[in-house]
Structure formats: structure tokens, C-alpha cells
Protein backbone atom coordinates (compact mmCIF):
# COMPACT_ATOMS: atom_id res chain seq x y z
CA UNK A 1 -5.88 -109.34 35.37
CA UNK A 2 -8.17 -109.57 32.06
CA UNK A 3 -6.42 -110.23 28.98
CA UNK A 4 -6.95 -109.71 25.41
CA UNK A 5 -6.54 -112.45 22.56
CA UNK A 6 -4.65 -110.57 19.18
CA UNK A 7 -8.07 -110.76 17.48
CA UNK A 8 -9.57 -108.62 20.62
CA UNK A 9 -6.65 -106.35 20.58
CA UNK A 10 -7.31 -105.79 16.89
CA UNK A 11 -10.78 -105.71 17.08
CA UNK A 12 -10.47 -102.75 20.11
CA UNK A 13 -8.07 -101.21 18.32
CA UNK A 14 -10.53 -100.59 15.01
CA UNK A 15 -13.39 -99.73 16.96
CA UNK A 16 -12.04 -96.92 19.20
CA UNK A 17 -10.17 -95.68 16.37
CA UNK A 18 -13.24 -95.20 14.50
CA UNK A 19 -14.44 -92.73 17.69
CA UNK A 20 -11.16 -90.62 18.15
CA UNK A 21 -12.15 -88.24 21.02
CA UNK A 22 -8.99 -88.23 22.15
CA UNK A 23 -5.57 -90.56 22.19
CA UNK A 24 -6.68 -91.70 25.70
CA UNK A 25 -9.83 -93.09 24.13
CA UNK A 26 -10.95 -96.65 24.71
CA UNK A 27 -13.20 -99.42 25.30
CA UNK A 28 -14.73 -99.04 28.45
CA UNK A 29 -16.43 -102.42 30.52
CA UNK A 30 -18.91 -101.75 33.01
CA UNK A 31 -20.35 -104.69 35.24
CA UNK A 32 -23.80 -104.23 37.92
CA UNK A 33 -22.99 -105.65 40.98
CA UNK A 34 -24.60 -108.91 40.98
CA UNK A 35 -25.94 -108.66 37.47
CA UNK A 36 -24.88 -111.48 35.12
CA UNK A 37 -24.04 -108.76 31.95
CA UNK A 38 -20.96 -106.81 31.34
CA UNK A 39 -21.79 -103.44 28.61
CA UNK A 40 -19.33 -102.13 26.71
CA UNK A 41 -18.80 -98.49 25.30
CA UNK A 42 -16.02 -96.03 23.50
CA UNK A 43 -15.37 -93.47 25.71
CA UNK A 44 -12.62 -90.66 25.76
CA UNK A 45 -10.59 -91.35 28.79
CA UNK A 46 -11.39 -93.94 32.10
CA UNK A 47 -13.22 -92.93 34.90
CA UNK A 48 -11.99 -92.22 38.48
CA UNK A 49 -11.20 -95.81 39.43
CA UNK A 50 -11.22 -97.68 36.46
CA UNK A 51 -8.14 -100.51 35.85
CA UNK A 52 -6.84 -99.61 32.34
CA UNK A 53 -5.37 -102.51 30.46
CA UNK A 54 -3.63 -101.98 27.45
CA UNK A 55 -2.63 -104.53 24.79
CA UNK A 56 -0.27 -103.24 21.64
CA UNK A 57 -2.25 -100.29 21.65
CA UNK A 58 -5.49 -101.38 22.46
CA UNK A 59 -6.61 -99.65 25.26
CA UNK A 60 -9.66 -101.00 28.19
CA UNK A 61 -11.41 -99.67 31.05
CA UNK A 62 -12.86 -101.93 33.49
CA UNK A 63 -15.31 -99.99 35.45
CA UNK A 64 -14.85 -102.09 39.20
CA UNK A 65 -16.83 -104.47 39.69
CA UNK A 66 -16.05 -105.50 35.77
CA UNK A 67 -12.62 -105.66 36.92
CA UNK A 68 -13.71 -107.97 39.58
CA UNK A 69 -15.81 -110.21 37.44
CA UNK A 70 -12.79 -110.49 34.59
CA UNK A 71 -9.64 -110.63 37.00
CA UNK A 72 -8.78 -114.07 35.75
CA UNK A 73 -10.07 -114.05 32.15
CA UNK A 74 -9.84 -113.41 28.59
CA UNK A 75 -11.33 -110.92 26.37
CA UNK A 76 -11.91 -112.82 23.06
CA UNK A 77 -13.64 -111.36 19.82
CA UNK A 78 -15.25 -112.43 16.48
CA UNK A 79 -16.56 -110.57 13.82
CA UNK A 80 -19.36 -111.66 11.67
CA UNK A 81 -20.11 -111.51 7.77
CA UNK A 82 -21.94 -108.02 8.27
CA UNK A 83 -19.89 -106.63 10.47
CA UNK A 84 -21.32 -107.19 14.15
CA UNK A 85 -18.84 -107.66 16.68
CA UNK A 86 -19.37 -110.27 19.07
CA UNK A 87 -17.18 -110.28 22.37
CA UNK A 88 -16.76 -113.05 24.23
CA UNK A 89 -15.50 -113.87 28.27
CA UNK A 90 -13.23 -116.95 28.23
CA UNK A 91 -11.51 -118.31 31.34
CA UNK A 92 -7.80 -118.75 31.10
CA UNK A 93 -6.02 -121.68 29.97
């Protein structure tokens, strides 16, 4: 199962709070099949047959095949001088 470094948690935590549809909001992960690129979005609640994983209140949807493609990795994050988030996939250690 995917987890989350603290900075990720954090860093999922202060973007979805900036969206607050609802308390079920959260970042949702969406993989192709096949396609080498995950996208990422805030969205209220999960969809029908999303995994949720949730980290000290940090809340993810992985869409399925996304939860295929990150089933043994970790959700890392960095954020830059102006602000841009940058995620990144690492495998676990």
C-alpha cells in the first residue's frame, strides 16, 4: 500500500484544506493504464472504487490502476521557493 513521507502528509494536508468542499475532501491519483504519468487533483469525496489512504489527516484517493502502479511505494513532496509543489514516487526502503 502507498505511503506518505510527513512532508507529503503536510503538504496534502495544506492543499486540500485550501479547497474545503467537504471534510471527505482529498487528493485524488489517477493512473492510464499503461501510461507512464500519474495526475493528481482535489476532489470532494473518492470515487466508486478508489483505495483511500489516510495519513494524520491527510487524506488520498488512488483511482485503480494508480493504486496498482503505487502498491509498494512512497508518496514524497517538496515545495519550491515560489510555491510549486513537486510530488515525487519513491520505492520503499
Amino acid at each position: 500500500m502507498l505511503t506518505l513521507t510527513e512532508t507529503a502528509t503536510t503538504v496534502v494536508k495544506t492543499i486540500v484544506d485550501q479547497d474545503p468542499n467537504t471534510e471527505a475532501s482529498g487528493l485524488r491519483i489517477n493512473g492510464e493504464p499503461g501510461a507512464p504519468n500519474l495526475t493528481v487533483a482535489v476532489v470532494a469525496e473518492p470515487e466508486a472504487g478508489d483505495s483511500v489512504i489516510e495519513a494524520e489527516g491527510a487524506r488520498v484517493f488512488l483511482e485503480e490502476n494508480a493504486a496498482i502502479a503505487l502498491s509498494d511505494k512512497t508518496l514524497d513532496a517538496q515545495v519550491g521557493e515560489n510555491g510549486a509543489v513537486n510530488f515525487a514516487v519513491l520505492d520503499k526502503t
